[in-house]
C-alpha atoms as a PDB file:
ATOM      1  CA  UNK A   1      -6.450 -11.203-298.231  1.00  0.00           C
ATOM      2  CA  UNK A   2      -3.810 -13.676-297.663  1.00  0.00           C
ATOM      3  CA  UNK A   3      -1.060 -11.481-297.812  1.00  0.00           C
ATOM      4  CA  UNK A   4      -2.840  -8.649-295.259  1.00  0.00           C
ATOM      5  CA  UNK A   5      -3.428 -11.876-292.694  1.00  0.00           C
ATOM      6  CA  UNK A   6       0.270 -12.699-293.163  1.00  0.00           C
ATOM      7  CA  UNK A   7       1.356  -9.589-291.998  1.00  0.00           C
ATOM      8  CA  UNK A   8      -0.516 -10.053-288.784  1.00  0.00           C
ATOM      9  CA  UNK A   9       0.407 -13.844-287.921  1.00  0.00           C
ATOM     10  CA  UNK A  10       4.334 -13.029-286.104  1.00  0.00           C
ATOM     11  CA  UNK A  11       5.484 -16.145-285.966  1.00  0.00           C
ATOM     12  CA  UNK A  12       2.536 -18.121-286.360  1.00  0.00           C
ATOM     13  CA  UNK A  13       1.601 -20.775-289.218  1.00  0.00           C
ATOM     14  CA  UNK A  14      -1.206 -19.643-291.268  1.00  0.00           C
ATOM     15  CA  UNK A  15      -3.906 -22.167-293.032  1.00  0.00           C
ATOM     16  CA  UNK A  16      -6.111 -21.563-295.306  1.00  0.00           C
ATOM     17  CA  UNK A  17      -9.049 -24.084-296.563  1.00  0.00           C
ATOM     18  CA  UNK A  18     -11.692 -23.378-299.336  1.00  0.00           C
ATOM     19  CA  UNK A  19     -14.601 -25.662-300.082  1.00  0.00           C
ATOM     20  CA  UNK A  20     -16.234 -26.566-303.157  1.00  0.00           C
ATOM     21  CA  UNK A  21     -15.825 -23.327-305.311  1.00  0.00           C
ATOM     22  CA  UNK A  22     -13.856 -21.582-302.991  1.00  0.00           C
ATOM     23  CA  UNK A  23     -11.289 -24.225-302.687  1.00  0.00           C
ATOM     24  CA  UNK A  24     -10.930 -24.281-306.404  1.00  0.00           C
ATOM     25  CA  UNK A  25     -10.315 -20.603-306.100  1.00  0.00           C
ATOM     26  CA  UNK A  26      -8.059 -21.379-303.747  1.00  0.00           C
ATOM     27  CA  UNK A  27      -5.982 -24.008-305.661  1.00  0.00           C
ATOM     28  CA  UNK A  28      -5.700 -21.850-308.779  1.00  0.00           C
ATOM     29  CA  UNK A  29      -4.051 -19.085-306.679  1.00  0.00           C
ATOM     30  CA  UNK A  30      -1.657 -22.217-304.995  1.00  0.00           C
ATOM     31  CA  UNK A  31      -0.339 -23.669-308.093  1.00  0.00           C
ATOM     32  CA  UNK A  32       0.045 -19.586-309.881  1.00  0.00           C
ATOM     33  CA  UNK A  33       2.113 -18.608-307.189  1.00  0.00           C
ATOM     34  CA  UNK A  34       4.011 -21.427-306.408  1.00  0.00           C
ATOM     35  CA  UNK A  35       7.119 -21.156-304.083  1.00  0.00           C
ATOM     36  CA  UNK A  36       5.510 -17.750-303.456  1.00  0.00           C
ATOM     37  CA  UNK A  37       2.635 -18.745-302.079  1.00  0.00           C
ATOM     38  CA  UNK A  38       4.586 -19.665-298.452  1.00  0.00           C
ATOM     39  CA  UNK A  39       4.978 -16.473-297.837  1.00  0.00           C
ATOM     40  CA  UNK A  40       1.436 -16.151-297.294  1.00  0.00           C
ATOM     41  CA  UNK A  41       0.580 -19.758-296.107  1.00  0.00           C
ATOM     42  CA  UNK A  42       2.222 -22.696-293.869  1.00  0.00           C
ATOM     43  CA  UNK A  43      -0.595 -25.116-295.350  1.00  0.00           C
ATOM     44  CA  UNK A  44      -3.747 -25.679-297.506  1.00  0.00           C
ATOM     45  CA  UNK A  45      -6.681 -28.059-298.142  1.00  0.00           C
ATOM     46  CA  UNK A  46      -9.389 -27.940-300.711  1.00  0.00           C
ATOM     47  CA  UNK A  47     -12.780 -29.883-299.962  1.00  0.00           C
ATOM     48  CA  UNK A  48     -15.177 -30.928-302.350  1.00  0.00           C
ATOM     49  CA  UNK A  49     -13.522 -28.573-305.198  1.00  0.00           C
ATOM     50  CA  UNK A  50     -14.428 -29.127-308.486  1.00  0.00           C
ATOM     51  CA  UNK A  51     -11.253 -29.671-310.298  1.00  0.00           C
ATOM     52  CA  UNK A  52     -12.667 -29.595-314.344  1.00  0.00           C
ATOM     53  CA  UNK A  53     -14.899 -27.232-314.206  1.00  0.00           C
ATOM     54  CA  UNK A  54     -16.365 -28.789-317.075  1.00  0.00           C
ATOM     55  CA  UNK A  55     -16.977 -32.174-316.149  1.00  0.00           C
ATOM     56  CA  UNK A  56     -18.154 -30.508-312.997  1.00  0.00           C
ATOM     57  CA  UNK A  57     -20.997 -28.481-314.780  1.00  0.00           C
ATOM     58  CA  UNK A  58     -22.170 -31.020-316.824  1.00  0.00           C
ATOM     59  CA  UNK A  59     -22.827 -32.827-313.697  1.00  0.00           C
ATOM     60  CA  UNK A  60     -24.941 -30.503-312.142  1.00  0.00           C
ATOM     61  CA  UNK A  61     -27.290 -30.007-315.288  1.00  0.00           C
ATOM     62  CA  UNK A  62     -27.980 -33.520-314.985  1.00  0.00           C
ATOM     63  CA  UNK A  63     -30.505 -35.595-312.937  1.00  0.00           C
ATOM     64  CA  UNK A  64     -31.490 -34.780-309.416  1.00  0.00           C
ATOM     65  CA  UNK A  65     -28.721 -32.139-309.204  1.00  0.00           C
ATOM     66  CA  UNK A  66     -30.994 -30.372-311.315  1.00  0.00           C
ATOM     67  CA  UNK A  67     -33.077 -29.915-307.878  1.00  0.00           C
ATOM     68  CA  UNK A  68     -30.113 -28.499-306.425  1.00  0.00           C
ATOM     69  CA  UNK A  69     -29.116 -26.469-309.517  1.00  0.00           C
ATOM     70  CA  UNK A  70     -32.508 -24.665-309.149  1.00  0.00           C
ATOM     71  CA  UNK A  71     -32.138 -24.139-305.714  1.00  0.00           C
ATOM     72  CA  UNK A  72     -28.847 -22.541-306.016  1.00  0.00           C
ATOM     73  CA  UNK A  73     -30.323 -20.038-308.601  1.00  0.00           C
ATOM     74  CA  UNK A  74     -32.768 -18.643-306.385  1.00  0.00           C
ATOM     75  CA  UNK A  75     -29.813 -17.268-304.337  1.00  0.00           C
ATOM     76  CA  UNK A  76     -27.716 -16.521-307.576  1.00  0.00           C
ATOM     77  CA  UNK A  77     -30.012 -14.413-309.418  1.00  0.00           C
ATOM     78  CA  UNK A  78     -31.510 -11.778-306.861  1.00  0.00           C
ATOM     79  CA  UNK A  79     -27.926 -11.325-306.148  1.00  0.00           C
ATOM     80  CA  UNK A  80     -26.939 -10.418-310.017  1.00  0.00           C
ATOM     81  CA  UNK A  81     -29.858  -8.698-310.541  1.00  0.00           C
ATOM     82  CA  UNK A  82     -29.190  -6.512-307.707  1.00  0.00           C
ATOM     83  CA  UNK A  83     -25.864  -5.922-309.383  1.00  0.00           C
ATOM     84  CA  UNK A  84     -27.179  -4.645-312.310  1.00  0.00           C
ATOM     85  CA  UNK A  85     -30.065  -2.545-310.709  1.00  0.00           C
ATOM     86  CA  UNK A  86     -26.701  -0.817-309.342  1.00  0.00           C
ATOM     87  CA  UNK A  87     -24.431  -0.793-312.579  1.00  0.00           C
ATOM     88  CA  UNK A  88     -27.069  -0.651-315.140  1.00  0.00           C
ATOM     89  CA  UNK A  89     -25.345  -2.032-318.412  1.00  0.00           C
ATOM     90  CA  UNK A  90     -23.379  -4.324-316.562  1.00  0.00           C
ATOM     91  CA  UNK A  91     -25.223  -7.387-317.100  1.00  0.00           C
ATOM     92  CA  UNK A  92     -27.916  -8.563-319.559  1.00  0.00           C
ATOM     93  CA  UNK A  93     -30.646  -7.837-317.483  1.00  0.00           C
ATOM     94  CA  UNK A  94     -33.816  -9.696-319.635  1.00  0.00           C
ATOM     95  CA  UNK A  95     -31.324 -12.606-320.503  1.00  0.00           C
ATOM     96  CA  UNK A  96     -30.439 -12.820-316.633  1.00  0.00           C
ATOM     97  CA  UNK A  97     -34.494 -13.484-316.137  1.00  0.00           C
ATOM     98  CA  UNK A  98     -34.370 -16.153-318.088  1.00  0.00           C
ATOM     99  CA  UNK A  99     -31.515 -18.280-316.668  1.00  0.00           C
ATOM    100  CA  UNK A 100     -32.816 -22.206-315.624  1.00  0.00           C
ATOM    101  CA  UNK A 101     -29.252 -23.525-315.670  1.00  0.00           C
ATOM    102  CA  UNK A 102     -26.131 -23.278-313.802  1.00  0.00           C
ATOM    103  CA  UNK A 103     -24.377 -23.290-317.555  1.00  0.00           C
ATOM    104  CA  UNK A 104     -26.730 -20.530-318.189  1.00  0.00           C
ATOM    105  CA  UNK A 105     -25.988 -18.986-315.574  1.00  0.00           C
ATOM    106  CA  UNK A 106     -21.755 -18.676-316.254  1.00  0.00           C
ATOM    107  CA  UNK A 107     -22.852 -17.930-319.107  1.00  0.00           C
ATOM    108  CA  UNK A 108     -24.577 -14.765-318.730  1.00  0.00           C
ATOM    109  CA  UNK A 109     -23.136 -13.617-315.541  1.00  0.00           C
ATOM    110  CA  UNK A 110     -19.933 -14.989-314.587  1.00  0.00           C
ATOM    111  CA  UNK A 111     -17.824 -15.022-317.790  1.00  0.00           C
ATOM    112  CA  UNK A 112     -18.971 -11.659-318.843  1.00  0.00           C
ATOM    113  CA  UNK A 113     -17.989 -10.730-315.625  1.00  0.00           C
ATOM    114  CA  UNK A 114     -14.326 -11.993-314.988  1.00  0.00           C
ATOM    115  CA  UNK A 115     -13.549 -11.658-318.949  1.00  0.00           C
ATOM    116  CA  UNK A 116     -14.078 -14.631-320.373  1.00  0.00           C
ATOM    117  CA  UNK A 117     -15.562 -15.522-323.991  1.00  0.00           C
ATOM    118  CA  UNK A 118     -18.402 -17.574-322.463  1.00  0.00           C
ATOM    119  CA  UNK A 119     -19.504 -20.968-319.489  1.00  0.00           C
ATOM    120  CA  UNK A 120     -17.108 -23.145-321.916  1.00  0.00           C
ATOM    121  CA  UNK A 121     -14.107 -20.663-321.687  1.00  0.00           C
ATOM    122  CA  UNK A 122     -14.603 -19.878-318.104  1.00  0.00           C
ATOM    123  CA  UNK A 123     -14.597 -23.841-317.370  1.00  0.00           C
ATOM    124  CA  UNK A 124     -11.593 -24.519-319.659  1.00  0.00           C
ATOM    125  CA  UNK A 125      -9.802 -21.776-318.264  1.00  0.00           C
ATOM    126  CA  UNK A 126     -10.931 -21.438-315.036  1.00  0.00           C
ATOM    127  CA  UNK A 127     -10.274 -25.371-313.861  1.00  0.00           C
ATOM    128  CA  UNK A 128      -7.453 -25.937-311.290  1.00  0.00           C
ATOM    129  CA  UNK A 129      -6.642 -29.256-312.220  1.00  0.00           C
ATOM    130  CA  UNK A 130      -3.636 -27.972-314.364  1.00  0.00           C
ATOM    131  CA  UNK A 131      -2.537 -26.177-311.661  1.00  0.00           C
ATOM    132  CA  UNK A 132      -1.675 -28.546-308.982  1.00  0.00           C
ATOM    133  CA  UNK A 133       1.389 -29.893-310.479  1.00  0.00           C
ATOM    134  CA  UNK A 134       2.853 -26.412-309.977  1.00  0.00           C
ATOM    135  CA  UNK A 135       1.718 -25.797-305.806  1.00  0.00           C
ATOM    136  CA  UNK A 136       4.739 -26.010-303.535  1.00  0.00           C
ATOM    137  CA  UNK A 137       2.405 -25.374-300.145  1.00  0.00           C
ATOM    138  CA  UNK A 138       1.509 -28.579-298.695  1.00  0.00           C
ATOM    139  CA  UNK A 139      -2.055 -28.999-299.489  1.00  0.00           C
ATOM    140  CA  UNK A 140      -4.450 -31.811-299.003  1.00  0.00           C
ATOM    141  CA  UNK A 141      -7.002 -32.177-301.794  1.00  0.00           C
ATOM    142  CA  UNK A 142     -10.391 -33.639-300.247  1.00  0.00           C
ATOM    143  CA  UNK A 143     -12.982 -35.366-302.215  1.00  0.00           C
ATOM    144  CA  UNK A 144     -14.955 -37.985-301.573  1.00  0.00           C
ATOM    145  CA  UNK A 145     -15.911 -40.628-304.892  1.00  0.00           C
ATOM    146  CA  UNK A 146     -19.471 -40.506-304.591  1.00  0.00           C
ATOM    147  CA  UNK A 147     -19.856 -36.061-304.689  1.00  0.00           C
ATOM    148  CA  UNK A 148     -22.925 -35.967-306.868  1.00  0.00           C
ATOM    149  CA  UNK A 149     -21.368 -32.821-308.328  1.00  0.00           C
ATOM    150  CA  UNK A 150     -18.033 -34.148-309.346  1.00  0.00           C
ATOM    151  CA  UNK A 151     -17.257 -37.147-311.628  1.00  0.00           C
ATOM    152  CA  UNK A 152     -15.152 -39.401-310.048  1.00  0.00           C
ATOM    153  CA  UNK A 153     -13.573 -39.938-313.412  1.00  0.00           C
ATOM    154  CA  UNK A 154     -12.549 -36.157-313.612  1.00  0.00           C
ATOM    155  CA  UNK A 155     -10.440 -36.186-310.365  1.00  0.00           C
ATOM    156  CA  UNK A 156      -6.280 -36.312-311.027  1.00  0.00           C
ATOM    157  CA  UNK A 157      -4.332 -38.980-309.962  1.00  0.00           C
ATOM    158  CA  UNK A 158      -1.427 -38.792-307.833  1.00  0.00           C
ATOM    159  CA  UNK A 159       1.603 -38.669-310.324  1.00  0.00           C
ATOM    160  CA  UNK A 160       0.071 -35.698-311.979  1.00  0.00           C
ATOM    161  CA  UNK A 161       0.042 -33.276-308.808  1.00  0.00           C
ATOM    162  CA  UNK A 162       3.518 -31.977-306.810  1.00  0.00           C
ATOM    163  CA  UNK A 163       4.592 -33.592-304.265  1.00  0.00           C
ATOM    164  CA  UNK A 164       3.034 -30.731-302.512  1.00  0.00           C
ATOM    165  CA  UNK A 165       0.054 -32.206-302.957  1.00  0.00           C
ATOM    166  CA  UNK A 166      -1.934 -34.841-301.349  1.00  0.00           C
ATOM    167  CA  UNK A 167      -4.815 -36.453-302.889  1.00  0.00           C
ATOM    168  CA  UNK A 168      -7.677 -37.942-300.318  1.00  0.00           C
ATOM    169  CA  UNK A 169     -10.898 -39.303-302.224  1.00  0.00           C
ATOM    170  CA  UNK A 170     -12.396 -41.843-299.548  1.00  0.00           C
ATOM    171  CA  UNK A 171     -15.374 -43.711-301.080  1.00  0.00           C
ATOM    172  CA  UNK A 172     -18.301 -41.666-298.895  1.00  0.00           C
ATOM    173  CA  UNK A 173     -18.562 -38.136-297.980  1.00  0.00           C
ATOM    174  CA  UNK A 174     -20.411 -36.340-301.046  1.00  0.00           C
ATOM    175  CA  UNK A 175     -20.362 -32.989-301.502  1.00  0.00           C
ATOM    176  CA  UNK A 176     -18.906 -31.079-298.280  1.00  0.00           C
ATOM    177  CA  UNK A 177     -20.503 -33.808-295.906  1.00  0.00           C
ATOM    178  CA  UNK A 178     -17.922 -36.476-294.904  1.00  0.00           C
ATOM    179  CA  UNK A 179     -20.870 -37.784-292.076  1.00  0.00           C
ATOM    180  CA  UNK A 180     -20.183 -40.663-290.280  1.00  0.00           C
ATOM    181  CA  UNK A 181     -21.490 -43.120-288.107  1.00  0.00           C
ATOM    182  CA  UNK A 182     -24.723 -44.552-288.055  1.00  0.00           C
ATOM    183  CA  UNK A 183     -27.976 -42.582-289.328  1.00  0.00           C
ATOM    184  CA  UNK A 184     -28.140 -38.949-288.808  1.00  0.00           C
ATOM    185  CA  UNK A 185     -24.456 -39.309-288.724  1.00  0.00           C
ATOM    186  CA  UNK A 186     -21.799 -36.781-286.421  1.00  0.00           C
ATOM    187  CA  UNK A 187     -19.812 -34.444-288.957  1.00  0.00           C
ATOM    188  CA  UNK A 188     -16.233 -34.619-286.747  1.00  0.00           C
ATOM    189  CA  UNK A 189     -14.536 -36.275-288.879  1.00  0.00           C
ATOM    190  CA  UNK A 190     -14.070 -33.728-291.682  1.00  0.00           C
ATOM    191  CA  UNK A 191     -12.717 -30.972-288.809  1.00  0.00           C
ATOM    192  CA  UNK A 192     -10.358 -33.384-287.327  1.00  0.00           C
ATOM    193  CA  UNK A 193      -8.924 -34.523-290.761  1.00  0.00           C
ATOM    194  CA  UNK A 194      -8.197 -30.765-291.494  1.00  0.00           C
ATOM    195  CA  UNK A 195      -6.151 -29.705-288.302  1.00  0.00           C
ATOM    196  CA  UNK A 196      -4.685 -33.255-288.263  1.00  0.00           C
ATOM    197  CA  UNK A 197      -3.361 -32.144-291.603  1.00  0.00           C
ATOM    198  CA  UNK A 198      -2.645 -28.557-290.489  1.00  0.00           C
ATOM    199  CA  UNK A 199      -0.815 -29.602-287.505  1.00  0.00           C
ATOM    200  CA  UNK A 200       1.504 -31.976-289.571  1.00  0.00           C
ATOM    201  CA  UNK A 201       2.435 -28.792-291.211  1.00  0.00           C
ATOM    202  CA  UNK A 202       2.685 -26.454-288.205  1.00  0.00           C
ATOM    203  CA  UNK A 203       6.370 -24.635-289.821  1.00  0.00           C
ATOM    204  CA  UNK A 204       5.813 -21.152-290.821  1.00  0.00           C
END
């Protein structure tokens, strides 16, 4: 998708952001393709991404993300379902009813689908933390210390990224929201610390 925008941008910088999932999808592809990746992109950021997938799973299975967790599944599962309904045999239909947990979940549907041995496998090998040491793209790395879904404890430090990279975990924000200000709260800020970054990094 990059590559098919790139064509299109003449001389214009391209950006690309991904958030929570999506911008660990995102960082994967970063720190794979390395000095490659600017022919596709002038800059990155990844908000809210969990890093370890592991420690990131756990998390979610426990407490009140457990409220969320179910939530989430009642999106997750008509949408596999419907998959198999379409490629019968793809998926374990009866063991797909029974899911209650996102590990469940990877489990039964995602690492049989991208070919990986099970949740632990696709969490191992999945996780972009090993990869950011590699991405030559200037890319900010957003997350805030108190996401619900990620373990502070599980975020990299500086010295083990590029110095592509640049890591932003500001005590408040949780997952995705970054509100400030006083009670409901405006959600600017996260917007104009993304094309603040972006502009920084205007070169093609």
């Amino acid at each position: 998708m990059l590559a098919a925008l790139a064509t299109r941008r003449d001389a214009r910088p391209l950006f690309a952001v991904g958030v929570s999932l999506g911008g660990s999808a995102l960082l994967n592809w970063l720190g794979r393709a390395g000095v490659a990746a600017h022919r596709n992109l002038s800059a990155a950021a990844a908000v809210s991404a969990p890093l370890d997938l592991t420690a990131a799973g756990i998390a979610i299975g426990r407490g009140v993300n457990r409220i969320y967790s179910r939530h989430f599944l009642q999106t997750l599962k008509p949408k596999a379902l419907a998959m198999e309904a379409r490629f019968p045999g793809l998926l374990d239909r009866r063991r797909l009813r029974g899911v209650r947990t996102m590990r469940e979940f990877d489990e039964t549907v995602t690492a049989p689908l991208h070919g990986f041995a099970g949740a632990d496998d696709y969490w191992l090998r999945g996780s972009s933390t090993p990869w950011l040491a590699t991405i030559a793209v200037p890319t900010l790395v957003l997350n805030a210390k108190n996401d619900p879904f990620i373990p502070f404890q599980s975020l990299p430090a500086q010295h083990e990224v590029s110095e592509a990279v640049v890591l932003e975990q500001p005590a408040h924000g949780g997952h995705c929201g970054f509100m400030t200000g006083p009670a409901p709260g405006r959600l600017d800020w996260l917007p104009r610390r993304l094309t603040g970054f972006f502009t920084a990094h205007r070169s093609p």
